[in-house]
Each structure stands twice: as C-alpha cells, then as structure tokens.
C-alpha atoms as a PDB file:
ATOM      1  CA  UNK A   1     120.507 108.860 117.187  1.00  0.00           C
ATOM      2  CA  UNK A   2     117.651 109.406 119.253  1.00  0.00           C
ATOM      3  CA  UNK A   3     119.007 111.574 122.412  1.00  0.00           C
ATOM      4  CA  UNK A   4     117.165 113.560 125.417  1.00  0.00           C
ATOM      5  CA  UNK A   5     116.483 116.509 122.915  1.00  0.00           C
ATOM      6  CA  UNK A   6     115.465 114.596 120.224  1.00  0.00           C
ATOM      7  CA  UNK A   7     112.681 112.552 122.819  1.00  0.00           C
ATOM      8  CA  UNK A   8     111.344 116.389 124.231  1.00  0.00           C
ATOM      9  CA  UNK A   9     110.807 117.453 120.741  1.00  0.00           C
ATOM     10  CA  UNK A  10     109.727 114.581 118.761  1.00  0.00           C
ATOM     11  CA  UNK A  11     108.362 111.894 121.207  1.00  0.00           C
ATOM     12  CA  UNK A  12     107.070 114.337 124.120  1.00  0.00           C
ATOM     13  CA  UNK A  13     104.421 115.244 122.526  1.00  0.00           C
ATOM     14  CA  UNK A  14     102.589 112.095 121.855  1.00  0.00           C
ATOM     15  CA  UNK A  15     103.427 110.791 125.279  1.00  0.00           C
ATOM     16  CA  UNK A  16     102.292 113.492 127.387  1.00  0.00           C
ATOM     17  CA  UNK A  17      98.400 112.689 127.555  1.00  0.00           C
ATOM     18  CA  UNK A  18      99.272 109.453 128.595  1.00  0.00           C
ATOM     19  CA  UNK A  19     101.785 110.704 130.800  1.00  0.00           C
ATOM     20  CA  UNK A  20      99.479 111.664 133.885  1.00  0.00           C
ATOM     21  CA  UNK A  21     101.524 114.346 135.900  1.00  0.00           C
ATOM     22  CA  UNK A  22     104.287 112.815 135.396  1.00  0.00           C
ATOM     23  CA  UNK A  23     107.442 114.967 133.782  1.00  0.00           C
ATOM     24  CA  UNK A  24     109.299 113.954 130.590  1.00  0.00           C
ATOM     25  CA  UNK A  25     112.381 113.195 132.777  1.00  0.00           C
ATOM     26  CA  UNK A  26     110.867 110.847 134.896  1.00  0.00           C
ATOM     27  CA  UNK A  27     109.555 108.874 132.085  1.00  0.00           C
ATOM     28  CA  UNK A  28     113.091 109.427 130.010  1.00  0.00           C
ATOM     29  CA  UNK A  29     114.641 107.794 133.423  1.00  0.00           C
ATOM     30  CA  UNK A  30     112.127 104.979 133.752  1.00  0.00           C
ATOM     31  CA  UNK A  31     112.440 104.085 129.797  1.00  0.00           C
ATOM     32  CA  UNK A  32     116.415 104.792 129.943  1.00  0.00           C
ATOM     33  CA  UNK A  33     117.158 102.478 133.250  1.00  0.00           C
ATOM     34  CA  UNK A  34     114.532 100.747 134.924  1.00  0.00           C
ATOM     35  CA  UNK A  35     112.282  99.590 131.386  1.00  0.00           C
ATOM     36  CA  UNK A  36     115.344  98.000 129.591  1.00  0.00           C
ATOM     37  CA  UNK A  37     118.429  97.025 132.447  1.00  0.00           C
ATOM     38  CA  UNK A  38     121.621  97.427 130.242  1.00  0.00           C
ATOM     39  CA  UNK A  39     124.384  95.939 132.614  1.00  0.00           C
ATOM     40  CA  UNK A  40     128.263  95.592 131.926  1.00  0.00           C
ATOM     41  CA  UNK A  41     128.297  93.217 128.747  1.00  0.00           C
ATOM     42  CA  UNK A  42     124.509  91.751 129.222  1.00  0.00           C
ATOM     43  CA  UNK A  43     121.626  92.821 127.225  1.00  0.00           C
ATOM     44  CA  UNK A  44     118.324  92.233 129.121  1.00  0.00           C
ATOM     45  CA  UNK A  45     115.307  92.025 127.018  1.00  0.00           C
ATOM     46  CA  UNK A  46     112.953  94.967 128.177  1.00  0.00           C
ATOM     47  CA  UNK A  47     110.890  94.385 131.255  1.00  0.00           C
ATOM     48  CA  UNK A  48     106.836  92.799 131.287  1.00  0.00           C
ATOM     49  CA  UNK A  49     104.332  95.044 132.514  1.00  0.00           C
ATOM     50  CA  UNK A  50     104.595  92.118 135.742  1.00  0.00           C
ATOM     51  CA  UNK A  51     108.307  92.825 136.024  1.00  0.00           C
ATOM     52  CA  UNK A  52     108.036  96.321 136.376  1.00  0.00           C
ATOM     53  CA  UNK A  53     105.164  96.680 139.060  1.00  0.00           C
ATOM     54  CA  UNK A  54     107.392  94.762 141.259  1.00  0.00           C
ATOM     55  CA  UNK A  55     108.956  97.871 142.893  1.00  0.00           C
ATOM     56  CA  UNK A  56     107.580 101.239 143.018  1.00  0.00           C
ATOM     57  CA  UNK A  57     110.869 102.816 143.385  1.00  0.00           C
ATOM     58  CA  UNK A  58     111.219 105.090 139.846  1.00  0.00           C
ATOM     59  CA  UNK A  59     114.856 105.810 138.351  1.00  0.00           C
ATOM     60  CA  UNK A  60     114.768 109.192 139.951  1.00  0.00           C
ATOM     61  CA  UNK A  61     114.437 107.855 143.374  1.00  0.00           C
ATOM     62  CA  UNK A  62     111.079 108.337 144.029  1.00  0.00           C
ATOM     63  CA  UNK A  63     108.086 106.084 144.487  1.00  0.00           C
ATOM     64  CA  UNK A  64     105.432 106.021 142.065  1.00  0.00           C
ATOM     65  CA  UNK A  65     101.935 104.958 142.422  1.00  0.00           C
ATOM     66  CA  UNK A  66     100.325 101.862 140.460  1.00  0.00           C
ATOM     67  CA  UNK A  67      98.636 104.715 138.373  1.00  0.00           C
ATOM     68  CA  UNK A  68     101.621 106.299 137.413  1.00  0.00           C
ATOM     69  CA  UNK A  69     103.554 103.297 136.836  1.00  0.00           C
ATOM     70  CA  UNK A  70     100.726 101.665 134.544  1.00  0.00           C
ATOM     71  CA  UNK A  71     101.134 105.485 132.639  1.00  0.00           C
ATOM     72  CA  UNK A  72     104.812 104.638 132.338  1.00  0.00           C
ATOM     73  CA  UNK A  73     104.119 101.430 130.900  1.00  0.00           C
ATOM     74  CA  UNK A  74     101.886 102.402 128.447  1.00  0.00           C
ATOM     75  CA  UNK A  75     103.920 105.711 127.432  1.00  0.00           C
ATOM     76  CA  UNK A  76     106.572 102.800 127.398  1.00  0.00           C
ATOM     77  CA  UNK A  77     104.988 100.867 124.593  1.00  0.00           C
ATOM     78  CA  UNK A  78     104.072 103.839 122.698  1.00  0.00           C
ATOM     79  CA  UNK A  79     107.519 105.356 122.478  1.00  0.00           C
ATOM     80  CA  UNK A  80     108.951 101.708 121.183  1.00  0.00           C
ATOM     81  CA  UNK A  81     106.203 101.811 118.556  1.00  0.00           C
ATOM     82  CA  UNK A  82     107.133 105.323 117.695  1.00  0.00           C
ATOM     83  CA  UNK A  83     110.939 104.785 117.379  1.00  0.00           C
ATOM     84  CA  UNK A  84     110.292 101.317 115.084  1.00  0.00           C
ATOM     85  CA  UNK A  85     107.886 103.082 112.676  1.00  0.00           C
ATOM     86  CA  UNK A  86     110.377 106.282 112.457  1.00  0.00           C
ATOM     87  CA  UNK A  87     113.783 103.655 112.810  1.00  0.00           C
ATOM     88  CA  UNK A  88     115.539 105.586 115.836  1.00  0.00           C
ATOM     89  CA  UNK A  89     117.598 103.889 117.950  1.00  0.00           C
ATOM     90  CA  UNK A  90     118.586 105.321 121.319  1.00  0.00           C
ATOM     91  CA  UNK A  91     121.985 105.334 123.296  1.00  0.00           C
ATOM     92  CA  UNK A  92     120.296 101.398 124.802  1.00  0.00           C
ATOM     93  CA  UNK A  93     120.023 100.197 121.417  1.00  0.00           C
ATOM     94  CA  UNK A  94     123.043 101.375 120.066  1.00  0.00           C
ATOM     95  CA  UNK A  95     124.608  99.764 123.098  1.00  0.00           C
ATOM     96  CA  UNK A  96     122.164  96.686 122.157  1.00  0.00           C
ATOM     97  CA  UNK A  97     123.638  96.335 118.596  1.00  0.00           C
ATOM     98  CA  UNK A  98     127.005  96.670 119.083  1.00  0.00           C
ATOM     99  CA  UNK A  99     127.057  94.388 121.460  1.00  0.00           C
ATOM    100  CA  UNK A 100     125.254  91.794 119.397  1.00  0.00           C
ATOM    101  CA  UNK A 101     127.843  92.250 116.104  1.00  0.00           C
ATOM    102  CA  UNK A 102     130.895  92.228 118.318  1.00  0.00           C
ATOM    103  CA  UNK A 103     132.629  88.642 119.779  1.00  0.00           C
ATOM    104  CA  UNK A 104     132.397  87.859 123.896  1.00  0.00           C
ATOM    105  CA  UNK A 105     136.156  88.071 123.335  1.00  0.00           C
ATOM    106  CA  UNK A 106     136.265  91.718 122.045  1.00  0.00           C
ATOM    107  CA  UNK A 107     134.392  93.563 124.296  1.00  0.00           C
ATOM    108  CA  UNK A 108     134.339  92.636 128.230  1.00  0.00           C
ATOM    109  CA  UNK A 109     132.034  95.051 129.082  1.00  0.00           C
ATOM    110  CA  UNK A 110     130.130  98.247 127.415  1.00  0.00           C
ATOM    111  CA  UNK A 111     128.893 101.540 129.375  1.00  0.00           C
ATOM    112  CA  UNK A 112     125.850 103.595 128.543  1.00  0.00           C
ATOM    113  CA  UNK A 113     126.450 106.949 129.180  1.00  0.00           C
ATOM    114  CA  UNK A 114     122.997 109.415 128.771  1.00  0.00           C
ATOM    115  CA  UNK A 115     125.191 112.791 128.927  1.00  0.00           C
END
C-alpha cells in the first residue's frame, strides 16, 4: 500500500521539479483531501483542474497562489500516472475499492485515516 513513506521515497522525486516551492506535505495534503473528497460512505470522483481553482484555501490551511495550485494539479496527474503504471493504491483507493465490492447495507459509512 502506498503510504506517506512510500510517496517521499518513491514518488517525491519525480514530483519535485514540478513542485515549485512547494513541500511534499503540502502536496501529500492537497492529493490526500482536497484532489479526491472521500466523505462518510460516498466516493467522489477526483476533482477537474476547474473544480479545484475554485478556492485557494490548501489542505494545510493556507492559501495558495494560481501558480502553485496549477503545480499541484499537474504534480496531481503525474502521481496518478505513476501509481497506475507501478499498480499502488493509496489509503483513498483502498477506501475506494472496498467500498465499491461491499453492499449499501454492509457498510454505513467508511473513515480514512492517513496515520
């Protein structure tokens, strides 16, 4: 499974030119919680570029610049690419999975948690 660790050592590296000044847990926020919503028993598909640049307001509680957010986006795209061709899943897809092979009637509501 494809945890914090796993993303600094393996997918860090490929994201960080594209990364701006941004830190790998500001991105690791933005992909874990803002990119793909995971609420109670829902699944959201992950969000367009459009959705996104709605609010500025990053996972960590900061605001980001257009810049930066258009860096998240992009580091965004290249991590999902990453994780298909090496077939990772992280804690959201896990979630994602389970959710979709188990009845309404089973589970009422499933919590990610990142620790």
């Amino acid at each position: 499974s494809l945890n914090w660790d796993k993303f600094l050592e393996i997918y860090w590296q490929g994201l960080r030119g594209k990364a701006r000044q941004l830190t790998p847990q500001l991105i690791w926020a933005e992909f874990s919680t803002r990119l793909r919503p995971f609420g109670g028993s829902r699944v959201r598909t992950d969000l367009t570029l459009e959705e996104y640049l709605k609010s500025d307001l990053a996972a960590l509680g900061i605001r980001l610049e257009r810049e930066d957010q258009l860096a998240v986006y992009e580091c965004f795209k290249h991590y999902k690419q990453a994780k298909k061709s090496r077939k990772d899943m992280d804690d959201i897809d896990v979630a994602g999975e389970l959710l979709k092979l188990t009845s309404p009637n089973i589970i009422d509501e499933l919590y990610v948690d990142e620790a």
